[in-house]
PDB file of N, CA and C in Angstrom:
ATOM      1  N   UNK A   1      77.953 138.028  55.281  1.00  0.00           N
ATOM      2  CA  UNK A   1      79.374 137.817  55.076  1.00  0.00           C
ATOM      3  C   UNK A   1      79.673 137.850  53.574  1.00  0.00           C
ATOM      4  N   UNK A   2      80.851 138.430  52.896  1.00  0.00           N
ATOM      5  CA  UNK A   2      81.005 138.463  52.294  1.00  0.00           C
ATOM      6  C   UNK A   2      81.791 137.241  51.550  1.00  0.00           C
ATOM      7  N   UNK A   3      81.606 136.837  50.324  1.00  0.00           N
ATOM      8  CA  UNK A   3      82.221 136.547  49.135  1.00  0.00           C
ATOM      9  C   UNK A   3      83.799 136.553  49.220  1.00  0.00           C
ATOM     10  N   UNK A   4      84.460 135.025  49.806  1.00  0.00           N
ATOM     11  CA  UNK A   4      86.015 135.113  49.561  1.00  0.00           C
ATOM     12  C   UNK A   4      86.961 135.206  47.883  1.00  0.00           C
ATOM     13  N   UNK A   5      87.804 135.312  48.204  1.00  0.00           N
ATOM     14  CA  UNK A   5      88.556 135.316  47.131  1.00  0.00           C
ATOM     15  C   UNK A   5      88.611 134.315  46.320  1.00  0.00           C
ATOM     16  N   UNK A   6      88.441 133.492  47.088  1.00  0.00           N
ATOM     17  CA  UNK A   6      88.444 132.261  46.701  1.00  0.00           C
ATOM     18  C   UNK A   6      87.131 131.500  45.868  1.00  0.00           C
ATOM     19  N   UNK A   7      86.374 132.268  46.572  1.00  0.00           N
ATOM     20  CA  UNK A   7      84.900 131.772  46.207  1.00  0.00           C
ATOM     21  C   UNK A   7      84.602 132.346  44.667  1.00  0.00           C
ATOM     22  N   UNK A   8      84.677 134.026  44.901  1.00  0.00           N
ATOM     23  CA  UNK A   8      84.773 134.655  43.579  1.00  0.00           C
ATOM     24  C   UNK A   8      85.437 133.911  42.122  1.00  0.00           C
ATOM     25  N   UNK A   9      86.524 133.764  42.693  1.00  0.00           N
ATOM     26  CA  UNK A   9      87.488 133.140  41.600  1.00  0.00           C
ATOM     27  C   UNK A   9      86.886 131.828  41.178  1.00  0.00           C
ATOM     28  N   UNK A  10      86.836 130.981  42.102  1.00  0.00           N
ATOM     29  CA  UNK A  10      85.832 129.354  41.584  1.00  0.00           C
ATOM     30  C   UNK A  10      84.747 129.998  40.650  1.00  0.00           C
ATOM     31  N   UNK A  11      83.624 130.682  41.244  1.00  0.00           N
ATOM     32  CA  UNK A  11      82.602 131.164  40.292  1.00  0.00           C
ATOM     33  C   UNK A  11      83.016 131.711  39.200  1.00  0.00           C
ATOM     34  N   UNK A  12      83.544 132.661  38.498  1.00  0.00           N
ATOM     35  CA  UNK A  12      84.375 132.801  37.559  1.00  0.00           C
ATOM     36  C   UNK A  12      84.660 131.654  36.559  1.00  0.00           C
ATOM     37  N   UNK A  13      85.819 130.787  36.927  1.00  0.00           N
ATOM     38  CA  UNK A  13      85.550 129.306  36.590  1.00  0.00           C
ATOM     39  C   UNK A  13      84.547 128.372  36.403  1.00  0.00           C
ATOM     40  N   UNK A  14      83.815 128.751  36.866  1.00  0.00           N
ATOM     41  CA  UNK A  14      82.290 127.741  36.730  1.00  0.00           C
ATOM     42  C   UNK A  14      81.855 128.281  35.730  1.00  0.00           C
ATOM     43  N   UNK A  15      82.070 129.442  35.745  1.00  0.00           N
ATOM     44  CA  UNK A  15      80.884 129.895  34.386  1.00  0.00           C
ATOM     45  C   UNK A  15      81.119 130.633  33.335  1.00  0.00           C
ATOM     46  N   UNK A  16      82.853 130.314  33.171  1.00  0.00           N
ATOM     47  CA  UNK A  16      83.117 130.808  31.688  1.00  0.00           C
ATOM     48  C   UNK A  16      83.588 129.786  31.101  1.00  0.00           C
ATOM     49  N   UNK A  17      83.936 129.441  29.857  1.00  0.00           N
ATOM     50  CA  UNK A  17      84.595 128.417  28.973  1.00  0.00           C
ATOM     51  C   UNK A  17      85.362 129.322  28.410  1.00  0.00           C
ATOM     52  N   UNK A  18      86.319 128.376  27.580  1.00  0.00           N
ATOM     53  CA  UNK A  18      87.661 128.615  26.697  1.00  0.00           C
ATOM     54  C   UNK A  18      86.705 129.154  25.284  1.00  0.00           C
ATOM     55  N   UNK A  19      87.187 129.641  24.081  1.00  0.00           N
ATOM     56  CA  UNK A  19      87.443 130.229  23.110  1.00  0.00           C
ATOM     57  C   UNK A  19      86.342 128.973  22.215  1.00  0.00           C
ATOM     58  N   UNK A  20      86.635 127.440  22.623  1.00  0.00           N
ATOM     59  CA  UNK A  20      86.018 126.509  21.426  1.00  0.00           C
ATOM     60  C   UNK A  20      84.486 125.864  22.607  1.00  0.00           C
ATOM     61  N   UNK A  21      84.677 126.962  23.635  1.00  0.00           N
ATOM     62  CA  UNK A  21      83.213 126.505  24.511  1.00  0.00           C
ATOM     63  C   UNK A  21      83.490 124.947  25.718  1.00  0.00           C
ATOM     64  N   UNK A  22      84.720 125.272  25.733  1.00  0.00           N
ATOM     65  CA  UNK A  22      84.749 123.644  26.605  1.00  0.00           C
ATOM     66  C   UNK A  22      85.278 124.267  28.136  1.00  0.00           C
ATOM     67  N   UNK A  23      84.744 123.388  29.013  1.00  0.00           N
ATOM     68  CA  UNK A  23      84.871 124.227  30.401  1.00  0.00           C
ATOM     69  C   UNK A  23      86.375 124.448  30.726  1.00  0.00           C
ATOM     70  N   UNK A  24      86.541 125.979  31.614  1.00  0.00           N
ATOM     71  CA  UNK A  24      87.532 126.432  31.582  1.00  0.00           C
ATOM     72  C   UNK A  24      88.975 125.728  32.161  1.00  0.00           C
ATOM     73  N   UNK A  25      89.595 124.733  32.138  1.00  0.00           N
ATOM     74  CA  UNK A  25      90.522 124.325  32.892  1.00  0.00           C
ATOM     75  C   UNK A  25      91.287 125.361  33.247  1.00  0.00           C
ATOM     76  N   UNK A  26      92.300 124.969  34.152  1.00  0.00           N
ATOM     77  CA  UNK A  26      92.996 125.600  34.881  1.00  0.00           C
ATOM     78  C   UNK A  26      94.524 125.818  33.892  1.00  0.00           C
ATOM     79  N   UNK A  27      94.816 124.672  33.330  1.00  0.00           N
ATOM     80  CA  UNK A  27      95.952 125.199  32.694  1.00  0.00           C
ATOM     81  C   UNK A  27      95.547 125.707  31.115  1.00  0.00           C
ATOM     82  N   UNK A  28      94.150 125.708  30.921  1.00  0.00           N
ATOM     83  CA  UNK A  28      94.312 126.425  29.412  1.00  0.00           C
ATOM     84  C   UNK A  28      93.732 127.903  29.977  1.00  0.00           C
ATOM     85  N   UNK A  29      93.570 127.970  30.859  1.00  0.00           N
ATOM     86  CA  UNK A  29      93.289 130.076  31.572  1.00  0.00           C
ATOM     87  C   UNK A  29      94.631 130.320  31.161  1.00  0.00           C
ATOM     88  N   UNK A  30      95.468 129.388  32.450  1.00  0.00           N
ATOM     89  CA  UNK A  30      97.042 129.978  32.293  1.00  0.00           C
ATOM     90  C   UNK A  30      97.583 130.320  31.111  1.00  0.00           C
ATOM     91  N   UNK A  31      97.397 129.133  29.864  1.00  0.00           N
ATOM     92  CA  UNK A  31      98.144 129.624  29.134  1.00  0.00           C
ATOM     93  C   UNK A  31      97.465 130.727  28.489  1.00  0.00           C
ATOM     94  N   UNK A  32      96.261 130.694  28.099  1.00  0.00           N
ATOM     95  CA  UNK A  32      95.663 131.961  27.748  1.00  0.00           C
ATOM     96  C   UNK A  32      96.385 133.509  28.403  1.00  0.00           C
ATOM     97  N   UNK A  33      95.382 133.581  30.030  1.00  0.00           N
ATOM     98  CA  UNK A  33      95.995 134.212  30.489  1.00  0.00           C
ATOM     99  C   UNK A  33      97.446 135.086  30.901  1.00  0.00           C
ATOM    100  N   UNK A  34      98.379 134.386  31.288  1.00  0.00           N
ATOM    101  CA  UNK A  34      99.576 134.627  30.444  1.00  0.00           C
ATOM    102  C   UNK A  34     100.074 134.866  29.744  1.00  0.00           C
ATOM    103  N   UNK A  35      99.787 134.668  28.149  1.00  0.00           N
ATOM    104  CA  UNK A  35      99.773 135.583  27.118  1.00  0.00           C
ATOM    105  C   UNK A  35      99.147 136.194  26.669  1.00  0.00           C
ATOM    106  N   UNK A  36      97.873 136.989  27.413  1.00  0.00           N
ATOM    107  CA  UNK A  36      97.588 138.473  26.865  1.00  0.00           C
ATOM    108  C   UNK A  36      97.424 139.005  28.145  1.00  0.00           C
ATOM    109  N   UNK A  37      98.224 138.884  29.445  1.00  0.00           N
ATOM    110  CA  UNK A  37      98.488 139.836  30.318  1.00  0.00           C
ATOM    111  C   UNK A  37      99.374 140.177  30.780  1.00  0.00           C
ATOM    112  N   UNK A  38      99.683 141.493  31.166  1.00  0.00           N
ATOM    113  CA  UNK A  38     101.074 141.790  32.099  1.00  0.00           C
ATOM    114  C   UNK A  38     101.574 140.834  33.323  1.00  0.00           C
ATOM    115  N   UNK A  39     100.143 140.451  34.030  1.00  0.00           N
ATOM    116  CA  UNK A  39     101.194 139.542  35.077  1.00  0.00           C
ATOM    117  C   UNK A  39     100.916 138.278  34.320  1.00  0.00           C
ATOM    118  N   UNK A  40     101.893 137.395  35.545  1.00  0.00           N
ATOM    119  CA  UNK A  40     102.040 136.528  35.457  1.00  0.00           C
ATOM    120  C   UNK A  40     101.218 135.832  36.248  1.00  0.00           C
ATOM    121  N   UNK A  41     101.359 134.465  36.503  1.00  0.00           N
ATOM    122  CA  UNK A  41     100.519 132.930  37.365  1.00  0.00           C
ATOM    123  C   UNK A  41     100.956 132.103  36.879  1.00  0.00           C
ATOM    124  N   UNK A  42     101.316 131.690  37.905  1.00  0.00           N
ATOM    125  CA  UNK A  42     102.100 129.627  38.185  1.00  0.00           C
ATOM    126  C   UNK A  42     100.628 128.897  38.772  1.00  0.00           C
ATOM    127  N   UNK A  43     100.715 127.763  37.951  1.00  0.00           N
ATOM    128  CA  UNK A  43      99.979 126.827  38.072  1.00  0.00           C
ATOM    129  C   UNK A  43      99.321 126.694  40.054  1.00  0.00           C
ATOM    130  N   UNK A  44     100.671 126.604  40.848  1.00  0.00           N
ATOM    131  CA  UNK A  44     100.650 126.275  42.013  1.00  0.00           C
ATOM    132  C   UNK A  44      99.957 127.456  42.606  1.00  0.00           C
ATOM    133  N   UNK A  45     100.713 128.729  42.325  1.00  0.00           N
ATOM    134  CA  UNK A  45      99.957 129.715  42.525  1.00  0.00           C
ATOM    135  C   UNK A  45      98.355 130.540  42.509  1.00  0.00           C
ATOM    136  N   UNK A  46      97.995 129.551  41.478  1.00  0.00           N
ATOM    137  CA  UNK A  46      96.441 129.625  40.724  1.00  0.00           C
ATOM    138  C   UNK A  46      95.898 128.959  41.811  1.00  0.00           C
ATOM    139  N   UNK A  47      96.160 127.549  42.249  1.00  0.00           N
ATOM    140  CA  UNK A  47      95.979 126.274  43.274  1.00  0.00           C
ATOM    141  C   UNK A  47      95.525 126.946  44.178  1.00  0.00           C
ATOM    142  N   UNK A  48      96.491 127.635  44.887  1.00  0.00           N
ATOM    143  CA  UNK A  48      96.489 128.554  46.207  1.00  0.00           C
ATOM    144  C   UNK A  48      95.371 129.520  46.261  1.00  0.00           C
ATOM    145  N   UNK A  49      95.446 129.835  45.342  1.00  0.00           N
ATOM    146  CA  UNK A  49      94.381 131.641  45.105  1.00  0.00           C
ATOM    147  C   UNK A  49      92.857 130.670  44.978  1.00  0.00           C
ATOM    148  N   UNK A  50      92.475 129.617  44.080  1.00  0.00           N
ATOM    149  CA  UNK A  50      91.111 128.920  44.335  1.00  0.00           C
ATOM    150  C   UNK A  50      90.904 127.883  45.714  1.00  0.00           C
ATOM    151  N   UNK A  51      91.707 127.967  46.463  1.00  0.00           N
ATOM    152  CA  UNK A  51      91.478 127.074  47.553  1.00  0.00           C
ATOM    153  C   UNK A  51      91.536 127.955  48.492  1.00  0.00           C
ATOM    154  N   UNK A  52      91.856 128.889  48.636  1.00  0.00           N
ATOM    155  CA  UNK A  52      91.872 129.922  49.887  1.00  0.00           C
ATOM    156  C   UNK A  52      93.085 129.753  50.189  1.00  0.00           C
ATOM    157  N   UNK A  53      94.289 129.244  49.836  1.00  0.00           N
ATOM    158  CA  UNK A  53      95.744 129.361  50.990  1.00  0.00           C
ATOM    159  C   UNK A  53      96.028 130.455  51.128  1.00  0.00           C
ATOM    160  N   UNK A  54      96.044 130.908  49.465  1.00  0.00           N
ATOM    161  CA  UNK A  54      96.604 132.282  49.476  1.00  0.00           C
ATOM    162  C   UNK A  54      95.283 133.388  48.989  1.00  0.00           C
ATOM    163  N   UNK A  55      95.663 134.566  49.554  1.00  0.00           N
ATOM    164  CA  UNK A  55      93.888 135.431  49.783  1.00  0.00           C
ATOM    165  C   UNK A  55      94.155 136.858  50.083  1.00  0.00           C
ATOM    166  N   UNK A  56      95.999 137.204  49.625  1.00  0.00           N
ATOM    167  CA  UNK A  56      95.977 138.633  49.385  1.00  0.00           C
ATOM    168  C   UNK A  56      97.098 138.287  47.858  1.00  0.00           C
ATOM    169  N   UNK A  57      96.527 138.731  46.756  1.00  0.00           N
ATOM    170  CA  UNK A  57      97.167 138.513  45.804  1.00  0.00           C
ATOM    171  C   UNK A  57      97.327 140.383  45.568  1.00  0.00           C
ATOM    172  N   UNK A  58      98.606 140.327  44.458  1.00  0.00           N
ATOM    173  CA  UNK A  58      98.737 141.623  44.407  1.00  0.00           C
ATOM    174  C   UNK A  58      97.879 142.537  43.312  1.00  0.00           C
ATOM    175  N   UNK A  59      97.748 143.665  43.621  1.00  0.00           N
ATOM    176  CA  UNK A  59      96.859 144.448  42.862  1.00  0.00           C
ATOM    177  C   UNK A  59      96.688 144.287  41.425  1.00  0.00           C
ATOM    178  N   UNK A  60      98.118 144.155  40.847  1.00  0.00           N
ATOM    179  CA  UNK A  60      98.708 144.636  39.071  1.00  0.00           C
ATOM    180  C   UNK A  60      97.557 142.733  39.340  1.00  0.00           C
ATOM    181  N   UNK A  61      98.408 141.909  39.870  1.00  0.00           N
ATOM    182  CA  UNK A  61      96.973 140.757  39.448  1.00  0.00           C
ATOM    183  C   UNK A  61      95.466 140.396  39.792  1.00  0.00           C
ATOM    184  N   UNK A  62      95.410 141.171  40.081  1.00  0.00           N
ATOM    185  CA  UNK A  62      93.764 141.329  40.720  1.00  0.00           C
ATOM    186  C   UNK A  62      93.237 142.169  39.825  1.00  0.00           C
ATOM    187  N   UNK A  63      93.614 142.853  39.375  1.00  0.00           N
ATOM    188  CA  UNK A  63      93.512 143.931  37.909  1.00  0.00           C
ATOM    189  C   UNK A  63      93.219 143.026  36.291  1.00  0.00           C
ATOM    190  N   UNK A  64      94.697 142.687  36.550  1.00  0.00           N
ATOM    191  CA  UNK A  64      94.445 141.543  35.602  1.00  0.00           C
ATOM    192  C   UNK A  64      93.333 139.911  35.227  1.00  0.00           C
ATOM    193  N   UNK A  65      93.120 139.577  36.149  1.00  0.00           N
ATOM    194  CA  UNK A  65      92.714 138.753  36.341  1.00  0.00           C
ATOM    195  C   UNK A  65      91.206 139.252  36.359  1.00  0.00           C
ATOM    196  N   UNK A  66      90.651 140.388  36.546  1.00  0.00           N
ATOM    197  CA  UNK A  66      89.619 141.027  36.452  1.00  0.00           C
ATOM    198  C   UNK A  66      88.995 141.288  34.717  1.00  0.00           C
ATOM    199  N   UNK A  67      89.945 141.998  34.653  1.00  0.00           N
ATOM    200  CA  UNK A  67      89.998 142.310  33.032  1.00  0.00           C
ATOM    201  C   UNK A  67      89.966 140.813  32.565  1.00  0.00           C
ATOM    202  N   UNK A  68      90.067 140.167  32.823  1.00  0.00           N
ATOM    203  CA  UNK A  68      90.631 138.939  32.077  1.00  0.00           C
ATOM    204  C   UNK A  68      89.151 138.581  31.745  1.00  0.00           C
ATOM    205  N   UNK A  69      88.898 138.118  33.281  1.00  0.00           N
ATOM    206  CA  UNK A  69      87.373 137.764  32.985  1.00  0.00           C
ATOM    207  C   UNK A  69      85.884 138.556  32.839  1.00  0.00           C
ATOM    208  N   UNK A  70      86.358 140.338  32.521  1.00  0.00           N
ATOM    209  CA  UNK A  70      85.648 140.963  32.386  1.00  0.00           C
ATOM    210  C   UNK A  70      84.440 141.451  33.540  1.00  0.00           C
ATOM    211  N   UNK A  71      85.252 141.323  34.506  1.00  0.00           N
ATOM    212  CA  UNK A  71      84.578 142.078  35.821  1.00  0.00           C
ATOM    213  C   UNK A  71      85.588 142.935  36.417  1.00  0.00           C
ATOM    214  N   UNK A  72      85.006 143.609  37.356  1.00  0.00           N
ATOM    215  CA  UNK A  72      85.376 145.199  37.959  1.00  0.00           C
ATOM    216  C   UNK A  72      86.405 144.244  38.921  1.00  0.00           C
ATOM    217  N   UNK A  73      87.479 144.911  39.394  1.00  0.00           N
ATOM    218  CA  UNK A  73      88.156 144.275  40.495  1.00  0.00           C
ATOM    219  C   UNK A  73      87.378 143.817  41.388  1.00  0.00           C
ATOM    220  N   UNK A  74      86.471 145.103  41.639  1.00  0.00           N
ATOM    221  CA  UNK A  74      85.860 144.866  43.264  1.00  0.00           C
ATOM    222  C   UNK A  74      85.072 143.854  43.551  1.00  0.00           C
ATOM    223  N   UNK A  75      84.727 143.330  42.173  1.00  0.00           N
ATOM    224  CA  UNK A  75      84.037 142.029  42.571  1.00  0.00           C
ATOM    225  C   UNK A  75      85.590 140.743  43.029  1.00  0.00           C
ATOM    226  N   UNK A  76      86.019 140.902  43.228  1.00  0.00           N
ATOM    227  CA  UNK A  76      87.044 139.597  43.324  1.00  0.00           C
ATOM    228  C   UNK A  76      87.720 139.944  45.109  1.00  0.00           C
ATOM    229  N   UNK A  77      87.406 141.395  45.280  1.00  0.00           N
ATOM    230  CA  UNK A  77      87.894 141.472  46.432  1.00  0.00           C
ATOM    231  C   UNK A  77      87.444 142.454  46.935  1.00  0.00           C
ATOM    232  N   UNK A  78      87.136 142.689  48.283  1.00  0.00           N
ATOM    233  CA  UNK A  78      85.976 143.524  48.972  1.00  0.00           C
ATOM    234  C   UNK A  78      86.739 144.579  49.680  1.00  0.00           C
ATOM    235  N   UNK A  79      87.013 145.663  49.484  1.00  0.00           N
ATOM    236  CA  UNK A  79      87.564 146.945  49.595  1.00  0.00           C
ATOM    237  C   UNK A  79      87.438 147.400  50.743  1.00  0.00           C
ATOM    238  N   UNK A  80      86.273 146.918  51.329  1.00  0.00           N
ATOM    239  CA  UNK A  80      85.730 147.518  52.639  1.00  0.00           C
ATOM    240  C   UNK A  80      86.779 146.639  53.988  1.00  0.00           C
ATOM    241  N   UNK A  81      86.554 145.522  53.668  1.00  0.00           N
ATOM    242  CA  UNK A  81      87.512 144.490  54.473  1.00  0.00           C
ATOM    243  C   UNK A  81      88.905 144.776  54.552  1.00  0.00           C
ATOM    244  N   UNK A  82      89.606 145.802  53.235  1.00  0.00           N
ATOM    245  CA  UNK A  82      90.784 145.832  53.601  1.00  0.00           C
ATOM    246  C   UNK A  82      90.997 147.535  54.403  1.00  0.00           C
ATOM    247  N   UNK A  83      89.779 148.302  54.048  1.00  0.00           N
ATOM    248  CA  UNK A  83      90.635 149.585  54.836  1.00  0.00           C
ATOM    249  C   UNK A  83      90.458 149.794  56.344  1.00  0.00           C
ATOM    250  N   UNK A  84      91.834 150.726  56.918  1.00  0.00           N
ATOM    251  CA  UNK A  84      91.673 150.357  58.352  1.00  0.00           C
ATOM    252  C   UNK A  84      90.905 151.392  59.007  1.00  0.00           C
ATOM    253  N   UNK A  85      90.187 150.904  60.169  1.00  0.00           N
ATOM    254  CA  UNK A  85      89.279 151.760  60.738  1.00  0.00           C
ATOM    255  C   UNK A  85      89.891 152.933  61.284  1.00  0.00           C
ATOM    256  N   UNK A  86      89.149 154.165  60.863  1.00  0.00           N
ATOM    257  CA  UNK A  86      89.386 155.342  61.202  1.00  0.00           C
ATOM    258  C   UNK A  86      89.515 155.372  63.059  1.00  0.00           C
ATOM    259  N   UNK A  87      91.211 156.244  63.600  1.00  0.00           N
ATOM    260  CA  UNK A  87      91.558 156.267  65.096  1.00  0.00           C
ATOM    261  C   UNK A  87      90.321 156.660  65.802  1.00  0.00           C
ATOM    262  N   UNK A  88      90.278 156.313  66.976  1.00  0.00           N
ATOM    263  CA  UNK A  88      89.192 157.482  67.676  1.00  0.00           C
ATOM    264  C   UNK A  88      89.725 158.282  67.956  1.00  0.00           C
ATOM    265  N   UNK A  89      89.447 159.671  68.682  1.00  0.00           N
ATOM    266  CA  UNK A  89      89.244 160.548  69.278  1.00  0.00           C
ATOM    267  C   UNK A  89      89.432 161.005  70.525  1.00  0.00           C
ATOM    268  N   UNK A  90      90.885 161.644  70.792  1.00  0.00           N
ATOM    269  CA  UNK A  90      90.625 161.492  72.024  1.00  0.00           C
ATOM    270  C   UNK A  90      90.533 162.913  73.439  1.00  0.00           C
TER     271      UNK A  90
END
C-alpha cells in the first residue's frame, strides 16, 4: 500500500528544519512558504492536508509544495491511484 498524502507530508515535516535549524513548525512553513510561492495555504488548510481530512489538494499546490521541499511531486502523491482504468472491450 502506498504512502498517503498525509503521511508524505508529516515526513517532510519531520525531517526538515527552518533556515536557523529549529524543527519545522507549522506556522513558520506558512509564513515562509507563502512568501516565496505562487499558491497559497491557510493554517486550517495545512491541518487538513497533515491529518488526512483533506487528500486531493490542487495541482498548482502539490507543485508547490514539492518545490518547496525539494522533491518531485510524485512523491507526495501517487499517480497511479489517480488514473482511471482503461474500458474493456467489448
Amino acid at each position: 500500500m502506498q504512502a498517503t498524502l498525509a503521511e508524505r507530508l508529516n515526513e517532510l515535516f519531520d525531517t526538515h528544519t527552518d533556515a536557523n535549524g529549529k524543527p519545522l513548525s507549522a506556522r513558520r512553513f506558512l509564513k515562509s512558504f507563502n512568501a516565496q510561492s505562487s499558491a497559497t495555504l491557510s493554517l486550517g488548510y495545512l491541518s487538513e492536508l497533515r491529518n488526512g481530512i483533506s487528500d486531493n489538494p490542487r495541482v498548482q499546490l502539490v507543485v508547490a509544495l514539492a518545490n518547496y521541499f525539494g522533491v518531485p511531486p510524485s512523491f507526495l502523491v501517487d499517480l497511479d491511484e489517480v488514473r482511471p482504468e482503461p474500458a474493456m472491450a467489448m
